[in-house]
PDB file of N, CA and C in Angstrom:
ATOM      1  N   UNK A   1     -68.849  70.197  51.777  1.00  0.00           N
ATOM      2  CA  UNK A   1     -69.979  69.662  52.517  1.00  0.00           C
ATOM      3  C   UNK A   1     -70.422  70.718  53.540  1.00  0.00           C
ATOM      4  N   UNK A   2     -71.435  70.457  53.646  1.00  0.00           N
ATOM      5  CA  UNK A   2     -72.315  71.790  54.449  1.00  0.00           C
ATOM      6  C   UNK A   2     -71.219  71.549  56.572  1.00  0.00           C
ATOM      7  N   UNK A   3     -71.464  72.792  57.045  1.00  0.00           N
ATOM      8  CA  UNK A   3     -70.720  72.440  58.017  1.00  0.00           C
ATOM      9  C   UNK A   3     -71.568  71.641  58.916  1.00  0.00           C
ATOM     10  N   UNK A   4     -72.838  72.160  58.985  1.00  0.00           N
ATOM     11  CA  UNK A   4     -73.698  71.272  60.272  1.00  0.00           C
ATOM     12  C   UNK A   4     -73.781  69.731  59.643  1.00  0.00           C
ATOM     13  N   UNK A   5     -73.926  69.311  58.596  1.00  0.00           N
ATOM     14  CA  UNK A   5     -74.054  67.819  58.016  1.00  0.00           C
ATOM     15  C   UNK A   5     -72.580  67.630  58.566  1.00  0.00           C
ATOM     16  N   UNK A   6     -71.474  68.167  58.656  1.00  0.00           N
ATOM     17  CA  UNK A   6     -70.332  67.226  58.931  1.00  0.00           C
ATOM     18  C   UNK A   6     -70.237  67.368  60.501  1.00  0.00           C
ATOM     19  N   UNK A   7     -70.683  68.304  60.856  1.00  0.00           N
ATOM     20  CA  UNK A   7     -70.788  68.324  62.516  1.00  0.00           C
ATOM     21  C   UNK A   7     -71.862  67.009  63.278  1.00  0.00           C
ATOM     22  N   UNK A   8     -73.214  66.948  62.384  1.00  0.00           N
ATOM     23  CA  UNK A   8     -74.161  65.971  62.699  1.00  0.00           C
ATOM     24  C   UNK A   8     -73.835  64.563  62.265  1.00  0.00           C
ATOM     25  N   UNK A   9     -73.114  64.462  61.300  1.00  0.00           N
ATOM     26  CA  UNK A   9     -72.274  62.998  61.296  1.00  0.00           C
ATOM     27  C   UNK A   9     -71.191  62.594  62.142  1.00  0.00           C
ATOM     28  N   UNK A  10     -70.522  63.810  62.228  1.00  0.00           N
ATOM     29  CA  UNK A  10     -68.881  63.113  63.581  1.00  0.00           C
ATOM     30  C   UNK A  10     -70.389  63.201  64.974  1.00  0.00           C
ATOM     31  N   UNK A  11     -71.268  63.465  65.110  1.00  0.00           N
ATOM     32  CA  UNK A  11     -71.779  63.422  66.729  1.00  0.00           C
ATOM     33  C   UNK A  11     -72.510  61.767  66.282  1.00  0.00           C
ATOM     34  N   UNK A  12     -72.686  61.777  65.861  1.00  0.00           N
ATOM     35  CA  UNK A  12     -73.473  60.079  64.844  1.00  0.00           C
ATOM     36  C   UNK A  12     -72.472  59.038  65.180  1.00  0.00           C
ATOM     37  N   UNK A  13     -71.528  59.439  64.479  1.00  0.00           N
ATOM     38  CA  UNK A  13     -70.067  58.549  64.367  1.00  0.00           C
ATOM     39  C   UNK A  13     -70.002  58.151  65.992  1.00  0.00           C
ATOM     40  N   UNK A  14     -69.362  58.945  66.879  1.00  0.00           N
ATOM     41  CA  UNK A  14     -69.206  58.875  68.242  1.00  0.00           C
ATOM     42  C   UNK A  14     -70.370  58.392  69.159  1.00  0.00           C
ATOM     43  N   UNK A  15     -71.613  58.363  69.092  1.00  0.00           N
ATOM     44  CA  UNK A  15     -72.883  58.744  70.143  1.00  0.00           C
ATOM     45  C   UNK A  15     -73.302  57.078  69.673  1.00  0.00           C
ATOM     46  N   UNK A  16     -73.127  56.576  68.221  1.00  0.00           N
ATOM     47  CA  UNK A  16     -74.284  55.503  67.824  1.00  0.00           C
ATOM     48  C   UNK A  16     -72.720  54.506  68.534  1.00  0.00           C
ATOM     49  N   UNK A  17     -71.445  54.124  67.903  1.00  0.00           N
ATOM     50  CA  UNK A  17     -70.747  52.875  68.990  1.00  0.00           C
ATOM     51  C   UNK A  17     -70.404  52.749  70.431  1.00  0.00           C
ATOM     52  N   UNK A  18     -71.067  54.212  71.211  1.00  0.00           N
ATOM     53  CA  UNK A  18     -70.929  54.396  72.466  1.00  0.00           C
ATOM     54  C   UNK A  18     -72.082  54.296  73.045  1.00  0.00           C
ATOM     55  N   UNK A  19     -73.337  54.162  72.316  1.00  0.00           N
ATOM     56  CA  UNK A  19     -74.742  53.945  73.466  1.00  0.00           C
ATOM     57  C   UNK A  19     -74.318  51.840  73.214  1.00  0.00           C
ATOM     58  N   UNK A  20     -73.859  51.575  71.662  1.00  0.00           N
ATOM     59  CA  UNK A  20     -73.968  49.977  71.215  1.00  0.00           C
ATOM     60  C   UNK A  20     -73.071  49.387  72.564  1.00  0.00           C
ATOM     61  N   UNK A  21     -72.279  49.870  72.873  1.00  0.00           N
ATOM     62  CA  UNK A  21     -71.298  49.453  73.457  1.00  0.00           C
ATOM     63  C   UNK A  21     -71.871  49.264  75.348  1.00  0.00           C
ATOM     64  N   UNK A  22     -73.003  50.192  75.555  1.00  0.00           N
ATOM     65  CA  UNK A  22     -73.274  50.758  77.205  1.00  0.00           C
ATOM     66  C   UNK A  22     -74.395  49.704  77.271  1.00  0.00           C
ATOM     67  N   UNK A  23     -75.244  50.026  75.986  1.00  0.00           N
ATOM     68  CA  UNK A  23     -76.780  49.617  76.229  1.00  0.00           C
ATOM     69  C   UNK A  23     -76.937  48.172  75.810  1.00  0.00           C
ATOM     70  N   UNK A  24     -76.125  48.030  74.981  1.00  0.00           N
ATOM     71  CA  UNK A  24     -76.764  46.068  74.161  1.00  0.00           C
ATOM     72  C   UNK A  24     -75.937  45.304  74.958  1.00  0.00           C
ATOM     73  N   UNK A  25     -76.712  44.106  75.430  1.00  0.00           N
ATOM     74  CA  UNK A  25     -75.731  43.558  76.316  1.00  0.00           C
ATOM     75  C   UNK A  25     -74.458  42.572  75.194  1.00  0.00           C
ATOM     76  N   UNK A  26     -75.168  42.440  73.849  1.00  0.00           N
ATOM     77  CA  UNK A  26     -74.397  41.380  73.382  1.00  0.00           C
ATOM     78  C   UNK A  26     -72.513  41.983  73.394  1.00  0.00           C
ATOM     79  N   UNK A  27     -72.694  43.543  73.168  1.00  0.00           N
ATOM     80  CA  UNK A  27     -71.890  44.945  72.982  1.00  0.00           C
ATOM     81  C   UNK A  27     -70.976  44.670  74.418  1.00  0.00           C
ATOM     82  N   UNK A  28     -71.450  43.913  75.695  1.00  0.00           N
ATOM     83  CA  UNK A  28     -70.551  44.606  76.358  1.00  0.00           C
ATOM     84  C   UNK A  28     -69.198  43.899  77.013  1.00  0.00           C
ATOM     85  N   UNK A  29     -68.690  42.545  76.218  1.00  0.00           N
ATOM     86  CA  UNK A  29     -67.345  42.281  76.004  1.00  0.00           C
ATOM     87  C   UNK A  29     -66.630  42.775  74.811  1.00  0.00           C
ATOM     88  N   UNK A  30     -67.114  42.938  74.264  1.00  0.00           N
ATOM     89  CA  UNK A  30     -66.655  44.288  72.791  1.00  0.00           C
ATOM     90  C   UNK A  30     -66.013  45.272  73.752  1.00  0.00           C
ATOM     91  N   UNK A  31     -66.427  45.555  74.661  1.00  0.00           N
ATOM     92  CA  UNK A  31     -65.930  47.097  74.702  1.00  0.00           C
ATOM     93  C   UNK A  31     -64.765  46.586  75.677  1.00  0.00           C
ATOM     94  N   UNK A  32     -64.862  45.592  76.484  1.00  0.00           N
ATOM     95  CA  UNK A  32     -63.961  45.155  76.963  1.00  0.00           C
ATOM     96  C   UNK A  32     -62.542  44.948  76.081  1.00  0.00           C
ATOM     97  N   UNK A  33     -62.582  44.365  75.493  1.00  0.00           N
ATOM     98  CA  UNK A  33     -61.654  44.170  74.073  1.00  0.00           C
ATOM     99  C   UNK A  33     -61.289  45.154  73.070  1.00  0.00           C
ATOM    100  N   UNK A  34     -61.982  46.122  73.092  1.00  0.00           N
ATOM    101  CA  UNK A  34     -61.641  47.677  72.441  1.00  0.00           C
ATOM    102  C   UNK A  34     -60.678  48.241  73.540  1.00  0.00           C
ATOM    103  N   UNK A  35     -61.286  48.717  74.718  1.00  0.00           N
ATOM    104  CA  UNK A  35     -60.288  49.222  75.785  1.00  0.00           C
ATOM    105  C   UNK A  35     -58.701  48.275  75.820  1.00  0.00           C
ATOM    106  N   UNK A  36     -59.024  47.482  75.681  1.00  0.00           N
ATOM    107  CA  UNK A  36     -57.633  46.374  75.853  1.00  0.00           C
ATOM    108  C   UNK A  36     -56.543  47.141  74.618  1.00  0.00           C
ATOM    109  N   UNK A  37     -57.650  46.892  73.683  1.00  0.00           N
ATOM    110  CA  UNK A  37     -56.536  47.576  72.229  1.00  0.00           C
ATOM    111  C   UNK A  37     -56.471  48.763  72.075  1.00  0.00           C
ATOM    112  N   UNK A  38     -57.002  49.765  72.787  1.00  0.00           N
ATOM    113  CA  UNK A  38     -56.570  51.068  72.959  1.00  0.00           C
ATOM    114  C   UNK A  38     -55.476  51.205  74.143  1.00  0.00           C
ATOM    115  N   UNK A  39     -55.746  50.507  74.872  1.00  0.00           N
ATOM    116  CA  UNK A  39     -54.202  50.755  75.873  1.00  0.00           C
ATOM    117  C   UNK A  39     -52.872  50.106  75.352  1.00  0.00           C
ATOM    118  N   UNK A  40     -52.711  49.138  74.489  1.00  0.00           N
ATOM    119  CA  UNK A  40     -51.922  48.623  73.486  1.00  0.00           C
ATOM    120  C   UNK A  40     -51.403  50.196  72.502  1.00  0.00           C
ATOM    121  N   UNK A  41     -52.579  50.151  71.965  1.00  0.00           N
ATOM    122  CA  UNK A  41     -52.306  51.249  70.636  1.00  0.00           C
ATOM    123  C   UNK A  41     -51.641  52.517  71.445  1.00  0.00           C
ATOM    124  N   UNK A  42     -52.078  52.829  72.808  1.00  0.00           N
ATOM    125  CA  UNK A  42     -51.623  53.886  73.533  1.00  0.00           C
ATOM    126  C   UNK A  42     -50.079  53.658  73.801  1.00  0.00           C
ATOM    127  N   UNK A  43     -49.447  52.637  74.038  1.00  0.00           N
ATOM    128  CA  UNK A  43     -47.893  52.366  74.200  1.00  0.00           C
ATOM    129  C   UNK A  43     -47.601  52.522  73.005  1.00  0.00           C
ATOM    130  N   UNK A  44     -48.304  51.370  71.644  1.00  0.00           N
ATOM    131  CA  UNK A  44     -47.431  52.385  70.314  1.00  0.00           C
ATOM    132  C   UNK A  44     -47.071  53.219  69.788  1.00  0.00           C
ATOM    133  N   UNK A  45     -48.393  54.237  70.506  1.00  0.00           N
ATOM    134  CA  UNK A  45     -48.250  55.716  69.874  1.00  0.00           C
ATOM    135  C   UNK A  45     -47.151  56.493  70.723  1.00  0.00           C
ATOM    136  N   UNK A  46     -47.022  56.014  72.022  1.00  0.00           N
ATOM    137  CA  UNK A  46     -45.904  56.493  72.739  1.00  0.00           C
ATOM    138  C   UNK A  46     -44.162  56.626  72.349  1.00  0.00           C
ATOM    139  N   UNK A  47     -44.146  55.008  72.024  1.00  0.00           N
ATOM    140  CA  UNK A  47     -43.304  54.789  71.499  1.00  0.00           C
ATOM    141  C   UNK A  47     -43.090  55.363  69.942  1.00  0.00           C
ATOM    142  N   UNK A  48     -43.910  55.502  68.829  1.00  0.00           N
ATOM    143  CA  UNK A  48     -43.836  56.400  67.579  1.00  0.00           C
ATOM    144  C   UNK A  48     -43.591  57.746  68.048  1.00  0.00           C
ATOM    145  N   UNK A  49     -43.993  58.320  69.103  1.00  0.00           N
ATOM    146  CA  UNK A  49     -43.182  60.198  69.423  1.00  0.00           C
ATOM    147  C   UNK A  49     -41.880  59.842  69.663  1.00  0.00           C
ATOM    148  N   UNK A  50     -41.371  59.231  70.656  1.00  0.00           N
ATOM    149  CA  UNK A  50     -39.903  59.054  70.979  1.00  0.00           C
ATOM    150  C   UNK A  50     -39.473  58.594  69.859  1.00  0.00           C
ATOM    151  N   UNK A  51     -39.720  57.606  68.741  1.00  0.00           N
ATOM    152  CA  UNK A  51     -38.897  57.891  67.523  1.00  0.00           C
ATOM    153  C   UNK A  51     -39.126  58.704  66.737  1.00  0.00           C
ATOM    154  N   UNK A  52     -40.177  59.749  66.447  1.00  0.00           N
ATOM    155  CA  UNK A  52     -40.040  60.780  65.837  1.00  0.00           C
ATOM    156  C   UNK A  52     -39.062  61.977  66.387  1.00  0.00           C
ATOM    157  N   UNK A  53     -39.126  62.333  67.738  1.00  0.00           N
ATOM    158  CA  UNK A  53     -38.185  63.063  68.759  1.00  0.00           C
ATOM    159  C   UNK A  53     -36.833  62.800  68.639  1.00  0.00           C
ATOM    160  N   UNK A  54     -36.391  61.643  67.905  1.00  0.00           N
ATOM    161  CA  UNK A  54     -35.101  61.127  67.985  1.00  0.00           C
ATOM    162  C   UNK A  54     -34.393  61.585  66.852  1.00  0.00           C
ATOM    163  N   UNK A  55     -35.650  60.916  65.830  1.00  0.00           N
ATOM    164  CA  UNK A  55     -35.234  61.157  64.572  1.00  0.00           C
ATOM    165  C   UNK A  55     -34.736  62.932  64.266  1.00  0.00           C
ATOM    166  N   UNK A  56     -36.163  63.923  64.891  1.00  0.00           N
ATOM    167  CA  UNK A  56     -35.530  65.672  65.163  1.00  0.00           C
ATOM    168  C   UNK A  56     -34.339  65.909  65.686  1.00  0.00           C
ATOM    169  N   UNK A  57     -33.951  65.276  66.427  1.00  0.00           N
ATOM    170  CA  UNK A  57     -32.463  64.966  67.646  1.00  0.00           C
ATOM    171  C   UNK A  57     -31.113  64.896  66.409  1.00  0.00           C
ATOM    172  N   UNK A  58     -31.378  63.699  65.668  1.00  0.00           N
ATOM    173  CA  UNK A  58     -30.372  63.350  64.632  1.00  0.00           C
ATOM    174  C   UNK A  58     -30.334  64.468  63.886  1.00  0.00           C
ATOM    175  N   UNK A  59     -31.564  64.721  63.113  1.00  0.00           N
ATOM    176  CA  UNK A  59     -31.680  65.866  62.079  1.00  0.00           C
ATOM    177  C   UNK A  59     -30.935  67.678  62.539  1.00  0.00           C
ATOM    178  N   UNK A  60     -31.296  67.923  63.943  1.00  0.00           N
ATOM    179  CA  UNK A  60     -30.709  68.847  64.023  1.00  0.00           C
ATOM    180  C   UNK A  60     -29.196  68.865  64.062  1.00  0.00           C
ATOM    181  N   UNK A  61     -28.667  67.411  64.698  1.00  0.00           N
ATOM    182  CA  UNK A  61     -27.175  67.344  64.736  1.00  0.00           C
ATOM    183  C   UNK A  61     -26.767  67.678  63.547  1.00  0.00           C
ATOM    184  N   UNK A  62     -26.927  67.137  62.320  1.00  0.00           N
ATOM    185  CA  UNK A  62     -26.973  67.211  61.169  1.00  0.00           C
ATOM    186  C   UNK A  62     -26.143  68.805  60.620  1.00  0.00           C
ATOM    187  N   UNK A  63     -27.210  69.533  60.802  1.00  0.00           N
ATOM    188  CA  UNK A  63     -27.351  71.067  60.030  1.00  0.00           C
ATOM    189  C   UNK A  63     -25.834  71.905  61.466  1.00  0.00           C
TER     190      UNK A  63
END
């Protein structure tokens, strides 16, 4: 795929659920409820490094 078509779609992707989210009012407990599940998803992902880190921990004991 051409590079500017994939550059002009990820700015599309990002720019069109972030004006939906600022500008429509119906949009703006949505975003309330997105932020909620990104600070959620942010402790999971926390917690998935420390078991990947652990799992390297075991593996090197290993060898």
């Amino acid at each position: 795929m051409n590079k500017w078509l994939e550059l002009l779609i990820g700015l599309i992707l990002i720019a069109v659920p972030l004006l939906l989210v600022t500008l429509v009012p119906l949009f703006n407990s949505w975003g309330t409820a997105a932020l909620e599940f990104l600070k959620g998803g942010i402790v999971i992902l926390i917690i998935l490094i420390g078991i990947v880190f652990i799992i390297f921990w075991i593996s090197d004991l290993r060898d």
